[in-house]
Protein backbone atom coordinates (compact mmCIF):
# COMPACT_ATOMS: atom_id res chain seq x y z
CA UNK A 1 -67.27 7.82 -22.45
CA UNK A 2 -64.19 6.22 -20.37
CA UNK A 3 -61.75 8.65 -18.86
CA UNK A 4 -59.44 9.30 -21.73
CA UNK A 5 -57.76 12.85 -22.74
CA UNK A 6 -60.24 13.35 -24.68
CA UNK A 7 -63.93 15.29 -25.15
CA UNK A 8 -66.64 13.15 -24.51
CA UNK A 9 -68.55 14.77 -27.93
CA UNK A 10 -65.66 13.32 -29.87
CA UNK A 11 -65.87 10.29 -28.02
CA UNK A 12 -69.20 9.48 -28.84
CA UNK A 13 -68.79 10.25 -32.45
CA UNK A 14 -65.90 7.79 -32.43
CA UNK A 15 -67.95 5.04 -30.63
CA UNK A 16 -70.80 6.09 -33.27
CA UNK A 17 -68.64 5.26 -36.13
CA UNK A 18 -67.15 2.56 -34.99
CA UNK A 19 -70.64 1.31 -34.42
CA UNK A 20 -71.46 1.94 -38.10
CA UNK A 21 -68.24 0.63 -39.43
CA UNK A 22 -68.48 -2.41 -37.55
CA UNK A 23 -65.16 -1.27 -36.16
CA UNK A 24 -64.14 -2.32 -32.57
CA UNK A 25 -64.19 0.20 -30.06
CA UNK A 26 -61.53 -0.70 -27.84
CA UNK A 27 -59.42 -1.02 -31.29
CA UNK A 28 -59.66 2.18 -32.19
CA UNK A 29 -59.27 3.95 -29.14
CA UNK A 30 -55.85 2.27 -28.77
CA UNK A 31 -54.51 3.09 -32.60
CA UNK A 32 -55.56 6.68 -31.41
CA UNK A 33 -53.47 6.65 -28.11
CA UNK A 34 -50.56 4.98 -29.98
CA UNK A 35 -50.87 7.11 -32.87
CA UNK A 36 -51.45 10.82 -31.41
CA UNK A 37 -51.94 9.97 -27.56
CA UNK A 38 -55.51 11.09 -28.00
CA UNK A 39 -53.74 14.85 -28.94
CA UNK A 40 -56.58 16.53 -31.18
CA UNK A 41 -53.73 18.92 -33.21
CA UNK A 42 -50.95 16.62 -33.60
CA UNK A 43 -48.63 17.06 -36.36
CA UNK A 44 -45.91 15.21 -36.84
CA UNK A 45 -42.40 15.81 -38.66
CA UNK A 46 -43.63 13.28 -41.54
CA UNK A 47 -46.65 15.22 -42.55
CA UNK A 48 -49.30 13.24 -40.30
CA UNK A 49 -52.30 14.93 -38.86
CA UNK A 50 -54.91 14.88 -35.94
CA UNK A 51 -56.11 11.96 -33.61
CA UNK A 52 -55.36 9.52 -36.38
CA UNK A 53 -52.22 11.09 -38.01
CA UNK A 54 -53.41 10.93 -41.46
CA UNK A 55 -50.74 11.55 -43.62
CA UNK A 56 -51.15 14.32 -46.65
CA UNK A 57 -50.64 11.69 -48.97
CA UNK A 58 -54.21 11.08 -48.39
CA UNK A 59 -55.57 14.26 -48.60
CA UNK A 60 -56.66 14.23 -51.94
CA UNK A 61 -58.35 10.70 -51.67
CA UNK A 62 -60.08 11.81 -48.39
CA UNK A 63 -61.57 15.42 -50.28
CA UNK A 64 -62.72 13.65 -53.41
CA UNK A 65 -64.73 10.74 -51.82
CA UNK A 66 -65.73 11.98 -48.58
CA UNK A 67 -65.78 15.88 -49.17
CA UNK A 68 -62.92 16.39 -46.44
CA UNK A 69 -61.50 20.01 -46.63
CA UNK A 70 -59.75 20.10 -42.96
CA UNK A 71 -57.71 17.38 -41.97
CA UNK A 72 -57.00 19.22 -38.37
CA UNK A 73 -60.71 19.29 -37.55
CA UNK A 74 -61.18 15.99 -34.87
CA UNK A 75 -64.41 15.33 -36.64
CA UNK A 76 -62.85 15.48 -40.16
CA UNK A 77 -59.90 13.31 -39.30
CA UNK A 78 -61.88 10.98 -37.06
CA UNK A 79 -64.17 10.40 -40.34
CA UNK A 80 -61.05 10.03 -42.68
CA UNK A 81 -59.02 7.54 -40.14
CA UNK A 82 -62.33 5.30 -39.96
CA UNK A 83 -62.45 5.38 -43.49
CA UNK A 84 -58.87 4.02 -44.15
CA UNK A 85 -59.65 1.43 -41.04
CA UNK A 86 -62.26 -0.09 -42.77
CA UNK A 87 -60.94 0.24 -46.63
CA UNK A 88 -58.36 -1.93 -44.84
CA UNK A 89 -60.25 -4.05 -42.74
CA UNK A 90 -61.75 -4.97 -46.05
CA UNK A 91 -59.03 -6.03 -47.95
CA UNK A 92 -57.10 -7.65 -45.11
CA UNK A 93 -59.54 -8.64 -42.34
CA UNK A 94 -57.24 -9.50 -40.11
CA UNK A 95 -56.58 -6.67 -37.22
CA UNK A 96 -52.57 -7.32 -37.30
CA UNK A 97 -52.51 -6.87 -40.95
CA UNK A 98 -54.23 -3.90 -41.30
CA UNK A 99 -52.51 -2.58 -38.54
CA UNK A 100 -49.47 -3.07 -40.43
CA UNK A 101 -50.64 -1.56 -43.46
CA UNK A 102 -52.12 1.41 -41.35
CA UNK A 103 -48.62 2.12 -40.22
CA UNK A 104 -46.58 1.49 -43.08
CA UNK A 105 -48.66 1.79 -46.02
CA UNK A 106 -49.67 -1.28 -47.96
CA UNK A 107 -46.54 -1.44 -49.85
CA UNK A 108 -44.53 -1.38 -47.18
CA UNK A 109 -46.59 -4.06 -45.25
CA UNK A 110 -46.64 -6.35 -48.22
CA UNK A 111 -42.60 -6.40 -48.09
CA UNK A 112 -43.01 -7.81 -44.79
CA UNK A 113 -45.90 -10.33 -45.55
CA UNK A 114 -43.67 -11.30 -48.23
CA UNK A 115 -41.10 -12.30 -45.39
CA UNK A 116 -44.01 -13.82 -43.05
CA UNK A 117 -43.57 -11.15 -40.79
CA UNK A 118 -47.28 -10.04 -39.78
CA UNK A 119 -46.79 -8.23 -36.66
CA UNK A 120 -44.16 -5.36 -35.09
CA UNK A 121 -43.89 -3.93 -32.07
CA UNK A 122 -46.53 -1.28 -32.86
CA UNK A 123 -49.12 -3.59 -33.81
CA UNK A 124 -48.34 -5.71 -30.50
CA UNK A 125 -48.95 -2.22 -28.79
CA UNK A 126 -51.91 -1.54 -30.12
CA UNK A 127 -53.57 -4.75 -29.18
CA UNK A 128 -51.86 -4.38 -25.46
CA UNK A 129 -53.87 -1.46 -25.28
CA UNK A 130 -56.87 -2.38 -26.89
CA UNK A 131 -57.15 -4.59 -24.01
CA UNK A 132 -56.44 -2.39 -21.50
CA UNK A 133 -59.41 -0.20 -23.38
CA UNK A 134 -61.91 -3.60 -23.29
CA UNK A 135 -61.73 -3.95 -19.36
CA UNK A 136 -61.90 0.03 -18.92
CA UNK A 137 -65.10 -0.13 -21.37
CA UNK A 138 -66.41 -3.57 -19.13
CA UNK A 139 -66.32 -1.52 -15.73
């Protein structure tokens, strides 16, 4: 565990997923802090949820294929947001892109592909502070 705002139980589950996700640490430690600034009950006015602000839209998705009944729960959430990561990281392999389509939806992200636009500010943020994450994880 690094000295984040948050548990260290949750923090090893995280690292443990990532781990079985092939998932970089570092990479999802910073879409946490930029999504919910590592705040477990986060809710925002759009309908996103938890560490990862997981929007309802998902819900349904998220109960049918991985049994998820409680979105709020850090353990539920942290198991549907690594989910989505690598469902994405499948499709688009590239961290910038599925960034993008993290944040925006696929749709969305697609409009700006379309436009060769592949990052935005909060994809440049998020891989500012996944390197601030690397050197506190190299100490």
């Amino acid at each position: 565990p690094i000295e984040i705002d948050l548990d260290e139980n949750i923090q090893e589950f995280i690292y443990l997923l990532c781990e079985g996700y092939n998932i970089d640490y570092s990479f999802v430690l910073a879409l946490i802090d930029q999504e919910s600034s590592f705040t477990i009950n986060a809710v925002s006015d759009t309908g996103d949820y938890g560490l990862f602000q997981i929007n309802e839209i998902n819900f349904e998705e998220l109960e049918n294929k991985l049994g998820i009944t409680d979105i709020s729960d850090p353990y539920e959430n942290t198991r549907a947001g690594m989910f989505i990561l690598r469902k994405l990281f499948e499709k688009y392999e590239e961290p910038t892109k599925v960034l993008m389509a993290y944040n925006m939806g696929e749709t969305g992200a697609k409009i700006l592909w379309d436009k060769n636009v592949f990052s935005t500010s909060y994809t440049d943020k998020i891989l500012t502070l996944q390197q601030e994450y690397e050197r506190k994880l190299t100490k």
